[in-house]
C-alpha atoms as a PDB file:
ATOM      1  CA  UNK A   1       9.900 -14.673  11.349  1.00  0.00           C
ATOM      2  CA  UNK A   2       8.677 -14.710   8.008  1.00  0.00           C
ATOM      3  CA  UNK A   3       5.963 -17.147   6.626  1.00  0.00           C
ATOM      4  CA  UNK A   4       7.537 -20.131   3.810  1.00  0.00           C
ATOM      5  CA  UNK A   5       5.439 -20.470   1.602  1.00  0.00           C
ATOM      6  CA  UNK A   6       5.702 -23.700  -0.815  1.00  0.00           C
ATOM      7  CA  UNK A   7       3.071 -24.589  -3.925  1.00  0.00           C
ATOM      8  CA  UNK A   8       4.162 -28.155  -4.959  1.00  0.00           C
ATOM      9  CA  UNK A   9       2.318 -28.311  -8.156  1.00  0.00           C
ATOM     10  CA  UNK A  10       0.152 -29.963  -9.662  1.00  0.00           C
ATOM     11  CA  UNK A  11       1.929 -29.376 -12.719  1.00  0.00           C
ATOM     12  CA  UNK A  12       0.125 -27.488 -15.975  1.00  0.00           C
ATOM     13  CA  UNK A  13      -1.911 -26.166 -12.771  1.00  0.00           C
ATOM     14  CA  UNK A  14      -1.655 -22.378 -12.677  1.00  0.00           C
ATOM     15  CA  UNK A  15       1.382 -22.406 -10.690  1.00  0.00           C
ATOM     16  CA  UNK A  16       2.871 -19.404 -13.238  1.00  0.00           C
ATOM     17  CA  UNK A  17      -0.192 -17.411 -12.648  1.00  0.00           C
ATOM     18  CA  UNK A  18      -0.575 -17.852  -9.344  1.00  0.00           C
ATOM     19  CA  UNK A  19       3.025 -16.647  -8.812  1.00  0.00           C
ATOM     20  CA  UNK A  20       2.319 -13.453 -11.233  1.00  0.00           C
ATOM     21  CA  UNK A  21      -0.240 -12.484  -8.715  1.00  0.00           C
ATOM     22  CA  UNK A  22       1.585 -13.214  -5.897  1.00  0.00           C
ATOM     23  CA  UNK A  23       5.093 -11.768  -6.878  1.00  0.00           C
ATOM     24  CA  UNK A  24       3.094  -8.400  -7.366  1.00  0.00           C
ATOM     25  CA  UNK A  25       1.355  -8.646  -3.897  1.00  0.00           C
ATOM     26  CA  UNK A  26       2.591  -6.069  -1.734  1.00  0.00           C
ATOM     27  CA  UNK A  27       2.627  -8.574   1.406  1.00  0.00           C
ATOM     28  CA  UNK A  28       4.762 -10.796  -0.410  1.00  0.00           C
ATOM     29  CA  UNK A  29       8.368 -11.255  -1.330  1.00  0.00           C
ATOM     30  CA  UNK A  30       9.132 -13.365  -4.129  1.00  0.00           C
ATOM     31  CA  UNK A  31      13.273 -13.876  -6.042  1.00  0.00           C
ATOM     32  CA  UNK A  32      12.486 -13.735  -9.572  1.00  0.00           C
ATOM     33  CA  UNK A  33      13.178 -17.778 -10.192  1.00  0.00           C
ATOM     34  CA  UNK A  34       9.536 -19.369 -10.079  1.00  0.00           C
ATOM     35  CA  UNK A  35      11.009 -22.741  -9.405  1.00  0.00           C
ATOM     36  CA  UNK A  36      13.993 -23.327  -7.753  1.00  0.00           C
ATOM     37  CA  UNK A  37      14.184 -27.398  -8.029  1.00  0.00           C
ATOM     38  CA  UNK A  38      16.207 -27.344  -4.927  1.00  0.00           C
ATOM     39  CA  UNK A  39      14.416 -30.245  -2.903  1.00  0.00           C
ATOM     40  CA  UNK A  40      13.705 -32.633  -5.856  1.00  0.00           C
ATOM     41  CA  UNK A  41      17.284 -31.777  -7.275  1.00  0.00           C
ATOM     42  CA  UNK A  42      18.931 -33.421  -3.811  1.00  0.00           C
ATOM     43  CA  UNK A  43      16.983 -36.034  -4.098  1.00  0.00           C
ATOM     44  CA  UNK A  44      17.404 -37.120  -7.376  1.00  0.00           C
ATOM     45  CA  UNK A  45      20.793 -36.467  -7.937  1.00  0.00           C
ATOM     46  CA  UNK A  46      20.399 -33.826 -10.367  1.00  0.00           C
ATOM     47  CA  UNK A  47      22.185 -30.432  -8.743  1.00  0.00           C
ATOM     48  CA  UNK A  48      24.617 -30.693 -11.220  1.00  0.00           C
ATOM     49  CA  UNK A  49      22.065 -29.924 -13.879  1.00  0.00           C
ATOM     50  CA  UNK A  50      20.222 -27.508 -12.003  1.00  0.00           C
ATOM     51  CA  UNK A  51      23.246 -25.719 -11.750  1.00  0.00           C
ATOM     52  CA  UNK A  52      23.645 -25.585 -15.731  1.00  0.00           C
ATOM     53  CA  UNK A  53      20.417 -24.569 -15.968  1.00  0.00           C
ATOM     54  CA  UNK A  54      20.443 -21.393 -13.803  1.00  0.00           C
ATOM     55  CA  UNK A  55      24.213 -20.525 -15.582  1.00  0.00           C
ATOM     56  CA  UNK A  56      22.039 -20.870 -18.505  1.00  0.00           C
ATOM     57  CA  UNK A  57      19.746 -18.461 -17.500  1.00  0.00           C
ATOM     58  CA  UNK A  58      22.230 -16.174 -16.432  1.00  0.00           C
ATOM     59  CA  UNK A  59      24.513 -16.331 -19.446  1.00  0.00           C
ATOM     60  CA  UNK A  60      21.244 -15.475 -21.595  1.00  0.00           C
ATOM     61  CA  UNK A  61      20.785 -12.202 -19.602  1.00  0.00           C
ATOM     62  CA  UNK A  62      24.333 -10.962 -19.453  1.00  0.00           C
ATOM     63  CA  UNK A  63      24.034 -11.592 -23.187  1.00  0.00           C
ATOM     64  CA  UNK A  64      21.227  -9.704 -23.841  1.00  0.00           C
ATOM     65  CA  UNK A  65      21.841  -6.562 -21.244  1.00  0.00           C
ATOM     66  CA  UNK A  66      25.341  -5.784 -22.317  1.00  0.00           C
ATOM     67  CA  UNK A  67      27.022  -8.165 -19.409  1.00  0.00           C
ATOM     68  CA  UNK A  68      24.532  -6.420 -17.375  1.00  0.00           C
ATOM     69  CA  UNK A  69      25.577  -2.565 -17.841  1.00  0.00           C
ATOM     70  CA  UNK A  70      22.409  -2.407 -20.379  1.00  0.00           C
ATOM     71  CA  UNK A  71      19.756  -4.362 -17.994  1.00  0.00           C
ATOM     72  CA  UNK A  72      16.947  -2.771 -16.960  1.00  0.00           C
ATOM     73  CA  UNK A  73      15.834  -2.778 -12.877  1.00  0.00           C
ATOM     74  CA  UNK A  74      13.938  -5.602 -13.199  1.00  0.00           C
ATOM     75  CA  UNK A  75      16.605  -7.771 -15.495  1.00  0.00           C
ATOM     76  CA  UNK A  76      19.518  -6.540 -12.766  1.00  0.00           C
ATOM     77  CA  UNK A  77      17.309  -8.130  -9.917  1.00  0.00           C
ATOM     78  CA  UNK A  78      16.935 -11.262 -11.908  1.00  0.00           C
ATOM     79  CA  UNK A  79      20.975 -11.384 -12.637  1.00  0.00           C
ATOM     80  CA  UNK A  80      21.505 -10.723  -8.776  1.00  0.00           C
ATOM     81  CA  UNK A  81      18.815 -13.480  -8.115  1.00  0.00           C
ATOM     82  CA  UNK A  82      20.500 -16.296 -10.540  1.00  0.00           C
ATOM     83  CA  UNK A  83      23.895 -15.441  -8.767  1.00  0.00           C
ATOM     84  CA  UNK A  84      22.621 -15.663  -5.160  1.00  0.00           C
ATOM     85  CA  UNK A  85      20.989 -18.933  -5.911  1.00  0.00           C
ATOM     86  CA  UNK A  86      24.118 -20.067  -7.533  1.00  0.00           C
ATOM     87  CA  UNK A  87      26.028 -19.330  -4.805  1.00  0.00           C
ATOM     88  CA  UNK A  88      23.687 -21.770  -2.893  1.00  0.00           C
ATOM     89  CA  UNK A  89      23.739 -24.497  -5.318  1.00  0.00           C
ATOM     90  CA  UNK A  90      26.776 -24.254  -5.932  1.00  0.00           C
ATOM     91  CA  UNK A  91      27.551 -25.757  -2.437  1.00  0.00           C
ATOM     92  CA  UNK A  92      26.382 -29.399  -4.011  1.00  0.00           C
ATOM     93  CA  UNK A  93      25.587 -30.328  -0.367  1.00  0.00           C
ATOM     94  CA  UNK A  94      22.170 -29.774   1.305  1.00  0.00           C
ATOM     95  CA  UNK A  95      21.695 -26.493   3.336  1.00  0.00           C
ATOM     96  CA  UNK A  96      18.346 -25.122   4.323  1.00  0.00           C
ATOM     97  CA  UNK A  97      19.714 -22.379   6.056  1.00  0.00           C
ATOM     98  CA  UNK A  98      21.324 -20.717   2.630  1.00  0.00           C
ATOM     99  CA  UNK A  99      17.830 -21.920   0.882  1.00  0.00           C
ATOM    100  CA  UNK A 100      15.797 -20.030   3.428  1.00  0.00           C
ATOM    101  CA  UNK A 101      18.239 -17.134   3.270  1.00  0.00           C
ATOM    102  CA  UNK A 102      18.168 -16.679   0.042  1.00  0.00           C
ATOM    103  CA  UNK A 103      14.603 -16.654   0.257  1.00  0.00           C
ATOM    104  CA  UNK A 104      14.593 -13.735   2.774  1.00  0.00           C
ATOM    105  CA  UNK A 105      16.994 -11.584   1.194  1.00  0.00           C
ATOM    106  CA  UNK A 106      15.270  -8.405   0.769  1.00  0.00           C
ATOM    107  CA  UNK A 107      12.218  -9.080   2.237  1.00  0.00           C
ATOM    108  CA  UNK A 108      10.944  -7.522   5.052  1.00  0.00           C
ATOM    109  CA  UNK A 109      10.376  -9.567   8.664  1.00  0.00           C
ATOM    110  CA  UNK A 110       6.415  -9.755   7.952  1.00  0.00           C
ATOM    111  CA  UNK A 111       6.288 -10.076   4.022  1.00  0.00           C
ATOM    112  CA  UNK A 112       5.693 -13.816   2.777  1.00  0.00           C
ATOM    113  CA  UNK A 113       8.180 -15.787   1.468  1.00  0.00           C
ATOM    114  CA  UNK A 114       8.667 -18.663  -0.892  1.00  0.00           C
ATOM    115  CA  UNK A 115       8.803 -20.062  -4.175  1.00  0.00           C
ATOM    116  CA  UNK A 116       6.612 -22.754  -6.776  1.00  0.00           C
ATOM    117  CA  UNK A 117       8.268 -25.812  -8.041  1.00  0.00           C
ATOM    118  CA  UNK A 118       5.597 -28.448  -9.386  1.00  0.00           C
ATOM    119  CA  UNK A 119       8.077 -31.284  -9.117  1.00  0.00           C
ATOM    120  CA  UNK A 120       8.004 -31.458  -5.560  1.00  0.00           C
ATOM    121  CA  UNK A 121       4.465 -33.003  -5.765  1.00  0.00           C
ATOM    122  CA  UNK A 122       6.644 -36.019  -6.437  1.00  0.00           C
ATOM    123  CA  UNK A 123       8.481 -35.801  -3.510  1.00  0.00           C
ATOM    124  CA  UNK A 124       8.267 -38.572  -0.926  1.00  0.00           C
ATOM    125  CA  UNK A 125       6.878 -38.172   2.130  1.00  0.00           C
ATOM    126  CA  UNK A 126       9.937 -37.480   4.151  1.00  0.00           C
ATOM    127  CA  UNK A 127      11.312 -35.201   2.010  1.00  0.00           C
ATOM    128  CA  UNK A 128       7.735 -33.553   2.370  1.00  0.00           C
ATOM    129  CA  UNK A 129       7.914 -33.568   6.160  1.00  0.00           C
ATOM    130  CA  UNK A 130      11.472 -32.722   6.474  1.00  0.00           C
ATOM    131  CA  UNK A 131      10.991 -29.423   4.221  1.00  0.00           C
ATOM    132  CA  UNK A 132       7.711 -28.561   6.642  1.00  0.00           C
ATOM    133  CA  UNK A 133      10.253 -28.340   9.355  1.00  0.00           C
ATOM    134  CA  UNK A 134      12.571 -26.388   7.963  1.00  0.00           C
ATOM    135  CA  UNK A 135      11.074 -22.898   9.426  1.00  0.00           C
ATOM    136  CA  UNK A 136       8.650 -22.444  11.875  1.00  0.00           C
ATOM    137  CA  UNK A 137       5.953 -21.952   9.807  1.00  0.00           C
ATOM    138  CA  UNK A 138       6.138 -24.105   6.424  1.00  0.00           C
ATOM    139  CA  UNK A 139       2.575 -23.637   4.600  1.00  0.00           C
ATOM    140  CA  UNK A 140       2.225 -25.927   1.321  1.00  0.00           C
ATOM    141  CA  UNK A 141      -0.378 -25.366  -1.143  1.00  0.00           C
ATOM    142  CA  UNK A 142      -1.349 -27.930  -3.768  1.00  0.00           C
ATOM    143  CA  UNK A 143      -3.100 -27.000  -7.100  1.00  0.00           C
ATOM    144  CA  UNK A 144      -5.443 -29.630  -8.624  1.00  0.00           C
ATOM    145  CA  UNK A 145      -7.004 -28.802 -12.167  1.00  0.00           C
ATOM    146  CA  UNK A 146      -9.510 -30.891 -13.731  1.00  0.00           C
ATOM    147  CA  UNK A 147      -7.745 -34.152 -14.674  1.00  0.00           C
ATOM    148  CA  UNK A 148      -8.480 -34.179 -18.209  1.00  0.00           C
ATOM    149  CA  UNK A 149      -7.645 -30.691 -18.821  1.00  0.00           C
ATOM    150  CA  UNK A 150      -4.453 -30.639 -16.977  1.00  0.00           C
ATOM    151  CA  UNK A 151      -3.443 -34.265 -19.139  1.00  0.00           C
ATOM    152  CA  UNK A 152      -4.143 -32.644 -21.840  1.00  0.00           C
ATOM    153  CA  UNK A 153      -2.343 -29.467 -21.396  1.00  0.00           C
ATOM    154  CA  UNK A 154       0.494 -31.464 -20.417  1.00  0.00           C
ATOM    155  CA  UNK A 155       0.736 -33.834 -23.535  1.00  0.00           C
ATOM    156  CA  UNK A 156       0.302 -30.593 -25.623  1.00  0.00           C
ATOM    157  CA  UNK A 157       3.641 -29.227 -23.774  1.00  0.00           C
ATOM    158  CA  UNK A 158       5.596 -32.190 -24.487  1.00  0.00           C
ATOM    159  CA  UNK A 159       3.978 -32.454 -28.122  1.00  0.00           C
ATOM    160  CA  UNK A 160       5.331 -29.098 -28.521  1.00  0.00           C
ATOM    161  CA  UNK A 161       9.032 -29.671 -27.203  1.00  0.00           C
ATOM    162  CA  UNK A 162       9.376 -33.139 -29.154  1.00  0.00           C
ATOM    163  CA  UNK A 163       8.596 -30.992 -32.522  1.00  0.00           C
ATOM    164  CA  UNK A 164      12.111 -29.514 -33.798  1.00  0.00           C
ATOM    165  CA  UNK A 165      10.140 -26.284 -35.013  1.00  0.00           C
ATOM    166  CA  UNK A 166       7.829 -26.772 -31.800  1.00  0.00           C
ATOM    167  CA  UNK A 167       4.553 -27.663 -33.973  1.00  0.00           C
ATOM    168  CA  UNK A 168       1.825 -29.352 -31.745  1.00  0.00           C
ATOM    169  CA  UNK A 169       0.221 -31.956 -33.756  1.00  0.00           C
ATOM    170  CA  UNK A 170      -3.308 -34.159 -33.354  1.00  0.00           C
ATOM    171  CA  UNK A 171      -1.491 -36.722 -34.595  1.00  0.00           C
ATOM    172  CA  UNK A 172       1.500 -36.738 -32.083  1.00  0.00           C
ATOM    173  CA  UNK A 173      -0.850 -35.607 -28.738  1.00  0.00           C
ATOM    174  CA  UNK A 174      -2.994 -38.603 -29.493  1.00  0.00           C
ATOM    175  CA  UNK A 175      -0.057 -40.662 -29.808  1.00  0.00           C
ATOM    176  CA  UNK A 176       1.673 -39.168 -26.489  1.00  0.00           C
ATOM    177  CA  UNK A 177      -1.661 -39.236 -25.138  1.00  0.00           C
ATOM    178  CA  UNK A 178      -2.150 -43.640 -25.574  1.00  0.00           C
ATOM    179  CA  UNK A 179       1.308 -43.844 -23.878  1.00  0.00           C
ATOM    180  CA  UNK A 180       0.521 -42.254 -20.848  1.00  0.00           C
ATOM    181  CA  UNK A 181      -2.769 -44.160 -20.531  1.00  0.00           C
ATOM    182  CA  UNK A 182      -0.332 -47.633 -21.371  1.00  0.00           C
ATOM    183  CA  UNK A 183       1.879 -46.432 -18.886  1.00  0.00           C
ATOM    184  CA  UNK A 184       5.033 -45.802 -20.952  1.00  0.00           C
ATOM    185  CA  UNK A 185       4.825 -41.800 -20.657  1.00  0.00           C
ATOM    186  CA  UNK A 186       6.183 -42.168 -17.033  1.00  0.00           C
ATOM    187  CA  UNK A 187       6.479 -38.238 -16.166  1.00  0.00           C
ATOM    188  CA  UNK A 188       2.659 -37.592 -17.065  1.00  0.00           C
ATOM    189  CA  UNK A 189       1.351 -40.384 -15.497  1.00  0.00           C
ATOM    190  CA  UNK A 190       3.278 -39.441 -12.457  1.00  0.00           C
ATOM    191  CA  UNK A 191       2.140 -35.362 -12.750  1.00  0.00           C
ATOM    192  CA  UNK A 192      -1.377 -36.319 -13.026  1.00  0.00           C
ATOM    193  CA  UNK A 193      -1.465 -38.746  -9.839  1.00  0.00           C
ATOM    194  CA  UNK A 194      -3.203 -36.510  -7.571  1.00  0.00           C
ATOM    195  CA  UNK A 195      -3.868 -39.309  -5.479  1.00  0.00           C
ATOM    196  CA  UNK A 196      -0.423 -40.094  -4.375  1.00  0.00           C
ATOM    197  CA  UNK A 197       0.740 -36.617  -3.749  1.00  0.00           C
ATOM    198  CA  UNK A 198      -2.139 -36.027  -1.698  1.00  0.00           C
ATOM    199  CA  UNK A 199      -1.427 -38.974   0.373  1.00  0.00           C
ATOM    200  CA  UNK A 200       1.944 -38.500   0.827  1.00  0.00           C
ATOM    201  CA  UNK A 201       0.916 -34.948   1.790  1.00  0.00           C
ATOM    202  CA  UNK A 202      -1.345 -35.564   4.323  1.00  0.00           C
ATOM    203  CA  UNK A 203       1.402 -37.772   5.809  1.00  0.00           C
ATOM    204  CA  UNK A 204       3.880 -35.030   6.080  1.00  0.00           C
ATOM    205  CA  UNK A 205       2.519 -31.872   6.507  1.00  0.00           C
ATOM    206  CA  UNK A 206       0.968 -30.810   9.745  1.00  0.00           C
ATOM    207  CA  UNK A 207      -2.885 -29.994   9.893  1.00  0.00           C
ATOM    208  CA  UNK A 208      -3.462 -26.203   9.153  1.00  0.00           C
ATOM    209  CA  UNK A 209      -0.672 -26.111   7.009  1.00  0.00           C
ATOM    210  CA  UNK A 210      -1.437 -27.524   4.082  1.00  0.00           C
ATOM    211  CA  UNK A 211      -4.197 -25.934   1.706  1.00  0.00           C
ATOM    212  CA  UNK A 212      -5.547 -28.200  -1.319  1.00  0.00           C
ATOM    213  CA  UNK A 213      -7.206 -25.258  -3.842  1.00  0.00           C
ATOM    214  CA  UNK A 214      -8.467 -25.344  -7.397  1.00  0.00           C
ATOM    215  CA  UNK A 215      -7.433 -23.767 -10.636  1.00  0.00           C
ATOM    216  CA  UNK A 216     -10.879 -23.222 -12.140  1.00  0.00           C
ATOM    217  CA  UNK A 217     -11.509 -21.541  -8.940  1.00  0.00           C
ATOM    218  CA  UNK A 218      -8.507 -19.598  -8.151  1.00  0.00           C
ATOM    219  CA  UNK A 219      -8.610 -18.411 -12.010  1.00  0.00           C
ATOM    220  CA  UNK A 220     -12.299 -17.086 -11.753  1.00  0.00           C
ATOM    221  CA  UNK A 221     -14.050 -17.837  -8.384  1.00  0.00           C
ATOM    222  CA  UNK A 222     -13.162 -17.412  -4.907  1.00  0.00           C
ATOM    223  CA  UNK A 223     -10.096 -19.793  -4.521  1.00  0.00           C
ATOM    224  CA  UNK A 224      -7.378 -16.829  -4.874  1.00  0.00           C
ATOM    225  CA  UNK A 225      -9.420 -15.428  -2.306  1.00  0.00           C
ATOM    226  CA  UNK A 226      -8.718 -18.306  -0.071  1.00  0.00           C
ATOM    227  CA  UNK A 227      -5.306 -18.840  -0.991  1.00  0.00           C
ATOM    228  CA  UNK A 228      -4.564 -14.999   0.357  1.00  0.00           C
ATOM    229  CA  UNK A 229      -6.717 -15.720   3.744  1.00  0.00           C
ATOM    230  CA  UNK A 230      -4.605 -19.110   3.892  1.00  0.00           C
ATOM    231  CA  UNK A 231      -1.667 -16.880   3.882  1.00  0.00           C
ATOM    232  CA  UNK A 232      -2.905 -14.475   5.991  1.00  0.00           C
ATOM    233  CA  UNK A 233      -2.163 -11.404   3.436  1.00  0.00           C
ATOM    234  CA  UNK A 234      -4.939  -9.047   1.693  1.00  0.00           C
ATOM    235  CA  UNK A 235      -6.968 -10.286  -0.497  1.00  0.00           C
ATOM    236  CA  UNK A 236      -6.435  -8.825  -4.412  1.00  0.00           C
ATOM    237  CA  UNK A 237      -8.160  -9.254  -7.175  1.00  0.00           C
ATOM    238  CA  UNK A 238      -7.205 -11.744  -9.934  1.00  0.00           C
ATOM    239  CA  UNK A 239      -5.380 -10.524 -13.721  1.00  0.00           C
ATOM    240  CA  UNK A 240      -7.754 -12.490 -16.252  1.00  0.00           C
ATOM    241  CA  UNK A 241      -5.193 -13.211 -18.378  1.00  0.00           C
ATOM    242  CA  UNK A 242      -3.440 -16.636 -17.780  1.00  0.00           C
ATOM    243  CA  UNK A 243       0.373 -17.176 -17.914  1.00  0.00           C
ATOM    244  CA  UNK A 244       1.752 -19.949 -20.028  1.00  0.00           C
ATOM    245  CA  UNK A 245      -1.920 -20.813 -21.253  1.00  0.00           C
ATOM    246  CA  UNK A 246       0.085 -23.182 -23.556  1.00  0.00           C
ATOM    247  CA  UNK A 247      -1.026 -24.362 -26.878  1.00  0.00           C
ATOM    248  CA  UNK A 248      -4.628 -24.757 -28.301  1.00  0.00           C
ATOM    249  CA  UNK A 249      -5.639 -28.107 -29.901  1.00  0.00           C
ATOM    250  CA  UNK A 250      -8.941 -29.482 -28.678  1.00  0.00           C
ATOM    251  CA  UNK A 251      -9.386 -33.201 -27.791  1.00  0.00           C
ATOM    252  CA  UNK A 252     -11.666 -35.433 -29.328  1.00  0.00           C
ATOM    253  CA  UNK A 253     -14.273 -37.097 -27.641  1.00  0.00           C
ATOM    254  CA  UNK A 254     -12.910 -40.303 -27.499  1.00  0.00           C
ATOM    255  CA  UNK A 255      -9.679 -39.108 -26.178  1.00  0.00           C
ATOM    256  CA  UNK A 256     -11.547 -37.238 -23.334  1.00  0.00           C
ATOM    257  CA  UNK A 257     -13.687 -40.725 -22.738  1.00  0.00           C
ATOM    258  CA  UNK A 258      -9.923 -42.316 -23.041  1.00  0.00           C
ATOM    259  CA  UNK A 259      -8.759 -40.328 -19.999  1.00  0.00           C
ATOM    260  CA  UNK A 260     -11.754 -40.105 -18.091  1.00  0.00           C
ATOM    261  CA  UNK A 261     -11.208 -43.554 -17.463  1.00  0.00           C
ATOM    262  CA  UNK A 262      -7.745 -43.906 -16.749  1.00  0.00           C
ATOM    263  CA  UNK A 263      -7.704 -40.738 -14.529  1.00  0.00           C
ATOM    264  CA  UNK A 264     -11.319 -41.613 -12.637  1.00  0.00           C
ATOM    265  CA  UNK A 265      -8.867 -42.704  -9.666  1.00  0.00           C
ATOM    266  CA  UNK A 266      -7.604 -39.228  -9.384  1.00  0.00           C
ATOM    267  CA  UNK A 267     -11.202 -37.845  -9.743  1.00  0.00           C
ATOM    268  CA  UNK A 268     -12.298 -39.509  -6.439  1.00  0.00           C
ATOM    269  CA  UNK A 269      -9.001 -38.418  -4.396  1.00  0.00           C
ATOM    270  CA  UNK A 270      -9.415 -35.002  -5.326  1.00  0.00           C
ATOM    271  CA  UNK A 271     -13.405 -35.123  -4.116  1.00  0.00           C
ATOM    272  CA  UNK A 272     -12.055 -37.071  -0.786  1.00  0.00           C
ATOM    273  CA  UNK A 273      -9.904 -33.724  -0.176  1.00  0.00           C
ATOM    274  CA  UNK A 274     -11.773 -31.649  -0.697  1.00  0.00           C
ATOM    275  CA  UNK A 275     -15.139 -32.527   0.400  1.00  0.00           C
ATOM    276  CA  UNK A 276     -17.061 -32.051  -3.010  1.00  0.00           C
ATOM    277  CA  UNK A 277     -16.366 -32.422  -6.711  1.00  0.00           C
ATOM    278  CA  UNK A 278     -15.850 -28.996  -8.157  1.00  0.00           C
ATOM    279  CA  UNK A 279     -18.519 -27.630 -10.608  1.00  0.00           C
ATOM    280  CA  UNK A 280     -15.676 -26.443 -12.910  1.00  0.00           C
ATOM    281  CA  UNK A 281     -15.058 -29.883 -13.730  1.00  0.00           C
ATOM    282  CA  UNK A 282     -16.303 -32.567 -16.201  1.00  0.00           C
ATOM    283  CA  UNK A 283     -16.072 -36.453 -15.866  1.00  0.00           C
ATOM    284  CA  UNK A 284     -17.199 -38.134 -19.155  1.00  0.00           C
ATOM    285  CA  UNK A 285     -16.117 -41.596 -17.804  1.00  0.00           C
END
């Protein structure tokens, strides 16, 4: 039987790159559809728009292959992937027999399996622990990035989608960037609480499952390394080049100072995990 293989996150983590390399590695078997939002989508009510969004996706490549007589190999495997995992949501009724199924479909019996979606860090702990025993071997990884860094990557994001022509400003990160630290930018202040997720991780997944790693280090150091041994595939050697690097605008000093502070809490969870305090990572607090 075939190894799951979850990343919950963190969010604005690496999560895209790590699946790049991953996707490509010939011990693992990954549908095109990075995040599937299955788990957090039953929970929250939200199927129905999950739905939309793959018929979205789909509609966008029939339009652009010719309803699909144009599409090259790799756009007719990502048409047959939307359709299989519409055929499982679709069902509007929780099933993690078609969810694992569609996971296996076309892998082999000793290639990896799995997918990334950073919302399930948010996931309570039963949801957690019910989706590590789905199979018979559920492994979870969790990505933790420097606090600031991932903050500020993420207020950049959001910066981005609340311009109409998509135009990140200083004026409007800063801005986003005082809300989240007030408390009334809910999503980010939940994305960047490493602490909780790790708690309610700990709680639900059993020991030897459950790998906490490090984007400075999986990026350029030895964590990809030890994501591959955690999986027990070959080890590869990492692209340089990051996926959805996002867009540049460098914080002030103040603002770093600003969320030093407010995110110290997540600073001392993430060197409880792990045992030390990365070198990668800064703490002007």
């Amino acid at each position: 039987m075939s190894v799951v293989f979850l990343c919950v996150g963190a969010a604005k983590a690496g999560t895209s790159w790590l699946h790049s390399q991953l996707s490509a590695h010939p011990e693992c078997h990954f549908r095109s559809i990075k995040e599937l939002h299955y788990f957090d989508a039953l929970d929250d009510g939200t199927m129905g728009r999950n739905i939309q969004r793959i018929q979205s996706r789909q509609i966008g490549l029939l339009e652009r292959t010719g309803g699909g007589i144009k599409a090259t190999p790799a756009q007719a495997a990502k048409i047959a992937d939307g359709s299989d995992w519409l055929d499982v949501l679709e069902k509007e009724a929780e099933d993690s027999g078609a969810y694992l199924s569609y996971l296996r479909k076309g892998a082999s019996d000793r290639q990896i399996i799995g997918e990334m979606t950073p919302a399930y860090a948010l996931l309570s702990a039963e949801r957690l622990a019910k989706m590590a025993r789905m199979a018979s071997d559920v492994r979870f990884l969790y990505l933790m990035r420097d606090p600031v860094e991932r903050v500020w990557s993420h207020v950049r994001m959001i910066a981005g989608r609340r311009d109409q022509d998509g135009v990140v400003t200083g004026r409007r990160c800063d801005r986003i960037l005082r809300r989240s630290i007030a408390g009334d930018e809910t999503q980010i202040a939940r994305r960047s609480d490493y602490a909780g997720t790790l708690r309610r991780l700990a709680a639900a997944v059993p020991g030897g499952r459950l790998l906490i790693e490090v984007f400075e280090e999986m990026v350029a150091g030895p964590g990809l390394a030890r994501i591959c041994d955690f999986l027990g595939i070959g080890r590869i050697s990492p692209d340089p080049v990051p996926v959805h690097e996002g867009y540049s605008l460098a914080m002030t000093q103040a603002q770093r100072r600003a969320a030093a502070h407010w995110l110290a809490p997540q600073y001392d969870a993430a060197r409880e995990a792990l045992g030390r305090m990365p070198e990668a990572w800064g703490r002007e607090v």
